[in-house]
Structures are given as C-alpha cells and as structure tokens.
C-alpha atoms as a PDB file:
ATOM      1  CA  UNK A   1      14.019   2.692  22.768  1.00  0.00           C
ATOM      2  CA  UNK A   2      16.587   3.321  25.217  1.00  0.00           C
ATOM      3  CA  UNK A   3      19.197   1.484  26.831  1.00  0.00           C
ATOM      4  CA  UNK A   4      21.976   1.501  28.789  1.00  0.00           C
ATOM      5  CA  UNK A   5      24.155  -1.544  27.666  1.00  0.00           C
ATOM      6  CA  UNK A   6      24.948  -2.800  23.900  1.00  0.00           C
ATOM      7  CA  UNK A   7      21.884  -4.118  21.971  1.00  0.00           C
ATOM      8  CA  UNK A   8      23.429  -7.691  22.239  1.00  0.00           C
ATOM      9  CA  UNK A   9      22.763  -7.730  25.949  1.00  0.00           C
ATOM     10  CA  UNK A  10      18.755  -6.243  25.907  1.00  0.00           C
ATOM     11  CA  UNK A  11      17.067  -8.936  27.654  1.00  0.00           C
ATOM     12  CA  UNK A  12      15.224 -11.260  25.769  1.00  0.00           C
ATOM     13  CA  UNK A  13      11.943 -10.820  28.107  1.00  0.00           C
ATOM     14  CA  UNK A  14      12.521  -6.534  27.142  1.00  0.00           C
ATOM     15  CA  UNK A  15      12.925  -7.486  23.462  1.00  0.00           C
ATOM     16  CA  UNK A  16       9.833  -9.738  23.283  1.00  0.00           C
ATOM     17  CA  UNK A  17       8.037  -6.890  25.317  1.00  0.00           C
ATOM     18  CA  UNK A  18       9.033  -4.530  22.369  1.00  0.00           C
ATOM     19  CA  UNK A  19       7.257  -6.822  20.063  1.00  0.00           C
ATOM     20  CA  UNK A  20       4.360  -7.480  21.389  1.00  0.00           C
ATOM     21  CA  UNK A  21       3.765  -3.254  20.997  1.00  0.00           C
ATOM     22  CA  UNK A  22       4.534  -3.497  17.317  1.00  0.00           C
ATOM     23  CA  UNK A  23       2.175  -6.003  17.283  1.00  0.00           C
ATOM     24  CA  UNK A  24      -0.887  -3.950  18.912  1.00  0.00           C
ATOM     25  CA  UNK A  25      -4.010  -3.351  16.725  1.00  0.00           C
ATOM     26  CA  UNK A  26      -4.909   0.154  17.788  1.00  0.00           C
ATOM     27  CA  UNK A  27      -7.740   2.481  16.365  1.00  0.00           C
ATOM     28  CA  UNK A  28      -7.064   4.322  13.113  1.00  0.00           C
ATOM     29  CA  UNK A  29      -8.038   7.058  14.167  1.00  0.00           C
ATOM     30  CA  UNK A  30      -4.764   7.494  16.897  1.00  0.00           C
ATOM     31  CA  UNK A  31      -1.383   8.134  15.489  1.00  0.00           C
ATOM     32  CA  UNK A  32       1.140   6.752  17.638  1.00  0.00           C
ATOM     33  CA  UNK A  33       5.033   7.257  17.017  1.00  0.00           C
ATOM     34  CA  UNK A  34       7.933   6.209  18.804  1.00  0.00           C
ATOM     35  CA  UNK A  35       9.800   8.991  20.488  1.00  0.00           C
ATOM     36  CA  UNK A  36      13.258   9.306  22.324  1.00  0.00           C
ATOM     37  CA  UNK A  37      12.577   7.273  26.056  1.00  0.00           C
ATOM     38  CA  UNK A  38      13.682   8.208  29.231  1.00  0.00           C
ATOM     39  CA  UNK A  39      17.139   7.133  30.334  1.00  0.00           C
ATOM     40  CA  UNK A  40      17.058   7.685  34.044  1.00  0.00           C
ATOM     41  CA  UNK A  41      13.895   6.437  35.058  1.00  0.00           C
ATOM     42  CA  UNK A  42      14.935   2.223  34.383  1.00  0.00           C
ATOM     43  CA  UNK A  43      17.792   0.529  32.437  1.00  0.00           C
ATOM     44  CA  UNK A  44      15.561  -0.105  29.505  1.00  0.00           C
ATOM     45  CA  UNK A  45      12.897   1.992  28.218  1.00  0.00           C
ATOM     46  CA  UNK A  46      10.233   2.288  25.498  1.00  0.00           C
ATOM     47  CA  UNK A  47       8.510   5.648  24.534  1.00  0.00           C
ATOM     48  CA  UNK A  48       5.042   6.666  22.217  1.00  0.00           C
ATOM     49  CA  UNK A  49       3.552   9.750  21.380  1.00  0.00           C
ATOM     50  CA  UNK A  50       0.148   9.430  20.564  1.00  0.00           C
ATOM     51  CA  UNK A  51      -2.616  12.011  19.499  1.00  0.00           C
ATOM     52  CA  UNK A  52      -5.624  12.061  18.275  1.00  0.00           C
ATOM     53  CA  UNK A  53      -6.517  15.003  15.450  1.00  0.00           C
ATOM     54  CA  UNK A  54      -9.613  16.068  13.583  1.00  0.00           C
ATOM     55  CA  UNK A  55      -9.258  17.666  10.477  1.00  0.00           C
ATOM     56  CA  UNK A  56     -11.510  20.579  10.153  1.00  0.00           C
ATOM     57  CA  UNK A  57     -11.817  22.877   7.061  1.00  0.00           C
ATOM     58  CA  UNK A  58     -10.680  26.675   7.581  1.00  0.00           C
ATOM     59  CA  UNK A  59     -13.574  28.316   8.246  1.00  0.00           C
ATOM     60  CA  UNK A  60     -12.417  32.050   6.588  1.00  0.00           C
ATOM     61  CA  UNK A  61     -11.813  29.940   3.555  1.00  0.00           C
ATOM     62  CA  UNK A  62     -13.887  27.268   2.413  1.00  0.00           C
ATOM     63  CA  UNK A  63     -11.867  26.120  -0.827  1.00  0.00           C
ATOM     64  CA  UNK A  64      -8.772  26.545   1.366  1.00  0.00           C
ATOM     65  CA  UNK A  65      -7.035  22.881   2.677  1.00  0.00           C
ATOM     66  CA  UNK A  66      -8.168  21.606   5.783  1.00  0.00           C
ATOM     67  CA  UNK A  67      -6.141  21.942   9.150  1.00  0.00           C
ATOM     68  CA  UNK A  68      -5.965  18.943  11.778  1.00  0.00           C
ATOM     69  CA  UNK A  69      -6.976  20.028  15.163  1.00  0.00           C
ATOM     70  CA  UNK A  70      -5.812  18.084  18.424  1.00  0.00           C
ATOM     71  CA  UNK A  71      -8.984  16.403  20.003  1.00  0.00           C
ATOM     72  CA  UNK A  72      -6.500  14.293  22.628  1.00  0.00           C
ATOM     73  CA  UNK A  73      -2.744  13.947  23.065  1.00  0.00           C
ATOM     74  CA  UNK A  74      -0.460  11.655  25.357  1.00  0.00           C
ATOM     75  CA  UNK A  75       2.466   9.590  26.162  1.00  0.00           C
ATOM     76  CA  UNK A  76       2.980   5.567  26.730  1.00  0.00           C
ATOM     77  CA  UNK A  77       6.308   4.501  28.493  1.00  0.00           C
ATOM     78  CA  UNK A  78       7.254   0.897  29.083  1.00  0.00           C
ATOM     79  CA  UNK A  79      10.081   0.356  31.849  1.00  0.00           C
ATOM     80  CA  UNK A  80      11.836  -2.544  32.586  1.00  0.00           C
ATOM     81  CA  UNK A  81      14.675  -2.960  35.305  1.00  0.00           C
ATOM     82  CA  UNK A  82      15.849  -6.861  35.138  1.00  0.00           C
ATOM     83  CA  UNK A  83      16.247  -5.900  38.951  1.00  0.00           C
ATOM     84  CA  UNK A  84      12.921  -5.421  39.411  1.00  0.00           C
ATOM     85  CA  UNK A  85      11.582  -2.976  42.125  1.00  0.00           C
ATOM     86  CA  UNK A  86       9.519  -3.080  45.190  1.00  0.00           C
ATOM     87  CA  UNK A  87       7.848   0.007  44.351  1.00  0.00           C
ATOM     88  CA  UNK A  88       6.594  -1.233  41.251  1.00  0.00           C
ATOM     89  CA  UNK A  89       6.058  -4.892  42.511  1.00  0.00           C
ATOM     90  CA  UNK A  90       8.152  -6.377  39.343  1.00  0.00           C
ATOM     91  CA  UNK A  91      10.222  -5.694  36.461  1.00  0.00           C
ATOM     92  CA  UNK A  92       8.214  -4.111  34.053  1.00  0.00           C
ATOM     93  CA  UNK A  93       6.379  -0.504  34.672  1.00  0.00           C
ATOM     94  CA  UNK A  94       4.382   1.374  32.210  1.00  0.00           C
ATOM     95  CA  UNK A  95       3.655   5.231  32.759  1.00  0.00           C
ATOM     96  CA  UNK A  96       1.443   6.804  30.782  1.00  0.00           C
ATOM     97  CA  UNK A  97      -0.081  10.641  30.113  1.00  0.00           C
ATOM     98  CA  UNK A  98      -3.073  12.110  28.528  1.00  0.00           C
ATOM     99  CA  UNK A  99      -4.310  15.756  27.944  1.00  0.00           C
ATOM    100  CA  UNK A 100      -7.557  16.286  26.860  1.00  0.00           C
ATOM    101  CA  UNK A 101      -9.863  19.677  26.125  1.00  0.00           C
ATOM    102  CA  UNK A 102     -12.772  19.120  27.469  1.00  0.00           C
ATOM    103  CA  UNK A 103     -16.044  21.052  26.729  1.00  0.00           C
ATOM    104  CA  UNK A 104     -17.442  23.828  29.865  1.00  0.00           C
ATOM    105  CA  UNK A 105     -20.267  21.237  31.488  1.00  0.00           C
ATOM    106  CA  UNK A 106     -18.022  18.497  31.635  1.00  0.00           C
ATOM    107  CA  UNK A 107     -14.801  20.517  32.513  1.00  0.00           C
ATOM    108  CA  UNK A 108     -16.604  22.198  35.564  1.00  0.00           C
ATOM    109  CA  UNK A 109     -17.881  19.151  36.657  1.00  0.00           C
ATOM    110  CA  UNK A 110     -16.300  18.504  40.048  1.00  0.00           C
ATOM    111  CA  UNK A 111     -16.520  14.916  39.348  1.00  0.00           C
ATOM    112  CA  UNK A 112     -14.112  15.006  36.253  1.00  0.00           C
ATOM    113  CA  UNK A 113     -10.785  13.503  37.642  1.00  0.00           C
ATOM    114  CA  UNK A 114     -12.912  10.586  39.242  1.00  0.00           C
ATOM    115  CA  UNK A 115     -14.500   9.722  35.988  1.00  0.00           C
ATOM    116  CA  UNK A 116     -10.601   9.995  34.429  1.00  0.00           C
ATOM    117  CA  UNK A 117      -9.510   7.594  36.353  1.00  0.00           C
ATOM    118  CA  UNK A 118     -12.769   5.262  35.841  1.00  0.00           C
ATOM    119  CA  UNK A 119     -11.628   5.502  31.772  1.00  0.00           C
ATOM    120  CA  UNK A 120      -8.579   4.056  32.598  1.00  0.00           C
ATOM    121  CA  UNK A 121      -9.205   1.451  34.969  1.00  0.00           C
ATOM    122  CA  UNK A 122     -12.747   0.927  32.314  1.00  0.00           C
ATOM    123  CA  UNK A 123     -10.448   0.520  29.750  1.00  0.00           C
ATOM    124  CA  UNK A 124      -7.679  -1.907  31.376  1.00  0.00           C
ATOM    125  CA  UNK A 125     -10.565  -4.193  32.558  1.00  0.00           C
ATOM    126  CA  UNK A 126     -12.870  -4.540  29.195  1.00  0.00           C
ATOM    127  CA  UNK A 127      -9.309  -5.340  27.547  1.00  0.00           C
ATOM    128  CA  UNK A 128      -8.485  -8.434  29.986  1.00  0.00           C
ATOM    129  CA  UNK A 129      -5.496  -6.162  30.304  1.00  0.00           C
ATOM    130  CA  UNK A 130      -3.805  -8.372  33.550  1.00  0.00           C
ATOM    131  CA  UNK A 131      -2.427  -5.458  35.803  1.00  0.00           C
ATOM    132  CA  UNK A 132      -1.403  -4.530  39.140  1.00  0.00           C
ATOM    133  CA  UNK A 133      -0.282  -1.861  41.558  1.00  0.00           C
ATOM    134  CA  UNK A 134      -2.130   0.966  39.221  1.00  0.00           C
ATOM    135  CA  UNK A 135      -1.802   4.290  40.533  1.00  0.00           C
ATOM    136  CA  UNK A 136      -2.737   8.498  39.269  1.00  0.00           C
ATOM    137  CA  UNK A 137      -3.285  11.966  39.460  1.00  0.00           C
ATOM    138  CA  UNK A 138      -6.157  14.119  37.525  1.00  0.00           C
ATOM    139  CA  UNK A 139      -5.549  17.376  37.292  1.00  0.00           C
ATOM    140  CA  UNK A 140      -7.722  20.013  35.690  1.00  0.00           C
ATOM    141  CA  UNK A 141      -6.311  23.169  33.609  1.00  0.00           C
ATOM    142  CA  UNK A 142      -8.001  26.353  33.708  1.00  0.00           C
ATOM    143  CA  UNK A 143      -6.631  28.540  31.337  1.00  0.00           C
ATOM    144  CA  UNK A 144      -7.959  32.246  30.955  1.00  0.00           C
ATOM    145  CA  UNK A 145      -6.687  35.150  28.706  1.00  0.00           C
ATOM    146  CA  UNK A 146      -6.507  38.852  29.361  1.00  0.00           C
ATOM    147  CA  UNK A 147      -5.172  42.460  28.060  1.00  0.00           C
ATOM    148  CA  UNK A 148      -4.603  41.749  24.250  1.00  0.00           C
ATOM    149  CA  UNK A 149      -5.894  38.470  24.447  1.00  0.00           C
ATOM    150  CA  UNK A 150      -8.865  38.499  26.349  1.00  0.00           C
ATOM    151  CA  UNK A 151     -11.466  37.956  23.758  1.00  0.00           C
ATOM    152  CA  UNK A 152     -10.210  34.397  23.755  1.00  0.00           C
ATOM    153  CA  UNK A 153     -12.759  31.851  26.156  1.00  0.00           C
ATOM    154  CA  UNK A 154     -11.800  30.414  28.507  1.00  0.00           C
ATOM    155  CA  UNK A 155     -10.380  26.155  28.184  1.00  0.00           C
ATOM    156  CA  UNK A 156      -9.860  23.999  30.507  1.00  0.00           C
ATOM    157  CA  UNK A 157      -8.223  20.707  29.750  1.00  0.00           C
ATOM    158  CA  UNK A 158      -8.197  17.513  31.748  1.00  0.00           C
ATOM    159  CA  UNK A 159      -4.541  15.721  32.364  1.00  0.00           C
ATOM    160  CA  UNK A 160      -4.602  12.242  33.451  1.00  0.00           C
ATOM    161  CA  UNK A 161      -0.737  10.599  34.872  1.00  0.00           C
ATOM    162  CA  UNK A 162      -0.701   7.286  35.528  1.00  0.00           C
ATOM    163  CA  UNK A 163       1.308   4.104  36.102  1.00  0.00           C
ATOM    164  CA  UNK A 164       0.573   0.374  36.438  1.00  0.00           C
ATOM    165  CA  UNK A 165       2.504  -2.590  36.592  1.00  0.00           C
ATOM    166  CA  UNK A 166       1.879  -5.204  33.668  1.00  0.00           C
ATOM    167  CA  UNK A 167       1.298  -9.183  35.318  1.00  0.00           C
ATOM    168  CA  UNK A 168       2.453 -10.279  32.055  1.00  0.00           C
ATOM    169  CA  UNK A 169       4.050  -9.884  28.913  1.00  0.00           C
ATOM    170  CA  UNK A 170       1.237  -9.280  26.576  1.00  0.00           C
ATOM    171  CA  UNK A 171       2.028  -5.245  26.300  1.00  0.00           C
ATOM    172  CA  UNK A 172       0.052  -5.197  23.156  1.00  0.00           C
ATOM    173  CA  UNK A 173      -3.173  -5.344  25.297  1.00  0.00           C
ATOM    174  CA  UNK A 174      -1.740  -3.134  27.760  1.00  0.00           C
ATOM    175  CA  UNK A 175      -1.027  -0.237  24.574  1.00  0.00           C
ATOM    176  CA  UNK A 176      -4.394  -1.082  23.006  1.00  0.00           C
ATOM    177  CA  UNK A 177      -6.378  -0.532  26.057  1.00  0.00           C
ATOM    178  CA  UNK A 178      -4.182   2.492  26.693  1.00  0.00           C
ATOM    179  CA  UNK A 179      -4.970   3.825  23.314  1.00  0.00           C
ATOM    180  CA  UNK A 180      -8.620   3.149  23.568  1.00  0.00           C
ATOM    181  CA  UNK A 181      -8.931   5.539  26.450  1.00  0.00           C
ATOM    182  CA  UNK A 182      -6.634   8.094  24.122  1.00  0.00           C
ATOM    183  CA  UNK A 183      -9.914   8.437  22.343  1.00  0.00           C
ATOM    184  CA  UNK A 184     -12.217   8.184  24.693  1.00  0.00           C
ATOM    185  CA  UNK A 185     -10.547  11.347  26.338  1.00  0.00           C
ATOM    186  CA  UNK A 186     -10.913  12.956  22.813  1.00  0.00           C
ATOM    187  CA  UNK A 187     -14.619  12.478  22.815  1.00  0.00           C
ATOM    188  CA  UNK A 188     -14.839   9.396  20.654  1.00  0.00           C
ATOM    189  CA  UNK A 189     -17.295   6.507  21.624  1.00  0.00           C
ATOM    190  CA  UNK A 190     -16.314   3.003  21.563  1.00  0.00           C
ATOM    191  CA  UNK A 191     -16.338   1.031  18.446  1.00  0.00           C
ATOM    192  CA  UNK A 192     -16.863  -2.809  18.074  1.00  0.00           C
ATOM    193  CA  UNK A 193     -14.042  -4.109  16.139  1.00  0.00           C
ATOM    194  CA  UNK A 194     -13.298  -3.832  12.576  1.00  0.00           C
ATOM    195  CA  UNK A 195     -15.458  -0.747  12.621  1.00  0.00           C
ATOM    196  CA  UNK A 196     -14.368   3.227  12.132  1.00  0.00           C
ATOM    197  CA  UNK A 197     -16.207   6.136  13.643  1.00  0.00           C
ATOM    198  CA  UNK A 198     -17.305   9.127  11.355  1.00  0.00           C
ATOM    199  CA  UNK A 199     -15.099  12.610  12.362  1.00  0.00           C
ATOM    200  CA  UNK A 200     -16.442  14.121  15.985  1.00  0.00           C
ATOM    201  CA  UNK A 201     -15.905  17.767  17.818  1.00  0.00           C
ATOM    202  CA  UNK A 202     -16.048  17.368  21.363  1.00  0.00           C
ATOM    203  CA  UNK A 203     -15.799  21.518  21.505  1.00  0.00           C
ATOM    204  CA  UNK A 204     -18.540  23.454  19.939  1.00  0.00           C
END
C-alpha cells in the first residue's frame, strides 16, 4: 500500500477498502501478492500481482521435479483520491492488467480483443460487481524469432488494460470478479463454488 501522509491519517473509507480485499475468496488456483503501488497516480494506492501457473513435469527428465509454467499473469490497482475526480466519476479507481498466451486459432482470430473485453465486463456482471465508467484497450502480441533463434514458433499473447470505477465499497467483489477473469484468460473454465478444476494447458 502506498501513501502519501502518516498511517494515522489513511482515511477510514481507504482502510475499510483495504479490508474488504483481504477479505476476497478468490480461486486457488491464482496466487495473488501484494506488490509496491504506484505513488503518483492517487494519494492512496493498493497494488496485486497475480498469476496463474501450471506445473508441468520436465519433459527430458521424467523423475526430474516439476517446473510451474505461466498460463496467465496480471496486475490489480485500487486508487483512491479523498478529492475525488471527474475523470473517474468518484473517489475510488481500480486499474487492472492481464497478459495471456493464447493458442494460434484463437490468437489470429480478429475478434480476440472484443471477446477480452466481453470477459471482463462477463465477469463484473455475473459477480453483481456494482461499477461504472469502465473503460480498455486489447492489444495482441506477435512475437517471432529469427537467426539463432528461429526454430522457436511463433506466440502471440493477448494484453487486456483496463479501469473502472467501483459504486461501492465492496472491493472484495470487485478483486474476485477480477480474478475470475485472471483464469479465464489462462484457459480455465468456470467453477461453481467450493469446487477446484483438475490442471489445464491452453498451448499444445
């Protein structure tokens, strides 16, 4: 968390914000960790890292220990300016960031940053997640090798930015949601509660 006054004066609404995250219930199979914030971007700030990882046995090497591979990786910032903003249309603002590999159909599909998008709004809506003001960019990464490296294929990854403005102070549904899409970009399908998916490649 980061702030630009002594702890004593945090808002109250910021610190009850704070634990209403702790408080989220997300899938097991995300790991989310709290990571230095932003100081520039509001007067009080909140920053996870969260990624999704498969762990896959080596392939040279059966009897040698299994390595986690990244399905799914991304970022959750809360804001909050007591001030509030007109651009954001209140006081709190969360930004957010995925990155995702995606397999070659659904990478070259020219439809791919619509159907982003649709996973996050999907996701905000089926939580009851109340939200306004939500705004994006999808972006699509080809990557390609050559000379010394050109026997590696060719990836392309799918990077989703966006930003909405909470109507309330129930973040927890706001991070949950968030999360659920986390693993929806890394191929998982959606689970009804209490229950855990088995391990899934979305790259063959």
């Amino acid at each position: 968390m980061s702030s630009n006054g002594p702890v004593q004066a945090v808002p109250p609404v910021f610190l009850e914000a704070l634990a209403a995250v702790r408080r989220a219930s997300c899938r097991r199979e995300i790991q989310l960790q709290e990571i230095p914030a932003p100081a520039r971007l509001a007067p009080y700030a909140l920053a996870l890292s969260a990624d999704v990882l498969e762990r896959v046995p080596r392939r040279t090497d059966q009897s040698a220990p299994v390595h986690a591979e990244e399905l799914a990786t991304g970022r959750f910032v809360l804001l909050h300016d007591p001030a509030g903003s007109a651009l954001w249309d209140g006081t709190f603002r969360i930004v957010t960031y995925i990155r995702a590999r995606m397999d070659s159909e659904m990478g070259n599909d020219a439809m791919l940053g619509s159907v982003a998008w649709t996973w996050l709004l999907d996701a905000l809506n089926e939580s009851g997640a109340d939200y306004r003001q939500a705004g994006g960019t999808a972006t699509r990464v080809l990557s390609e090798s050559y000379g010394t490296l050109e026997d590696r294929s060719e990836t392309i990854d799918i990077e989703l930015r966006a930003s909405w403005t909470p109507g309330d102070h129930h973040i927890s549904t706001h991070l949950e949601a968030w999360a659920d899409m986390v693993c929806t970009f890394a191929g998982l399908p959606p689970l009804p509660s209490g229950v855990t998916a088995l391990p899934h490649r979305r790259l063959s």
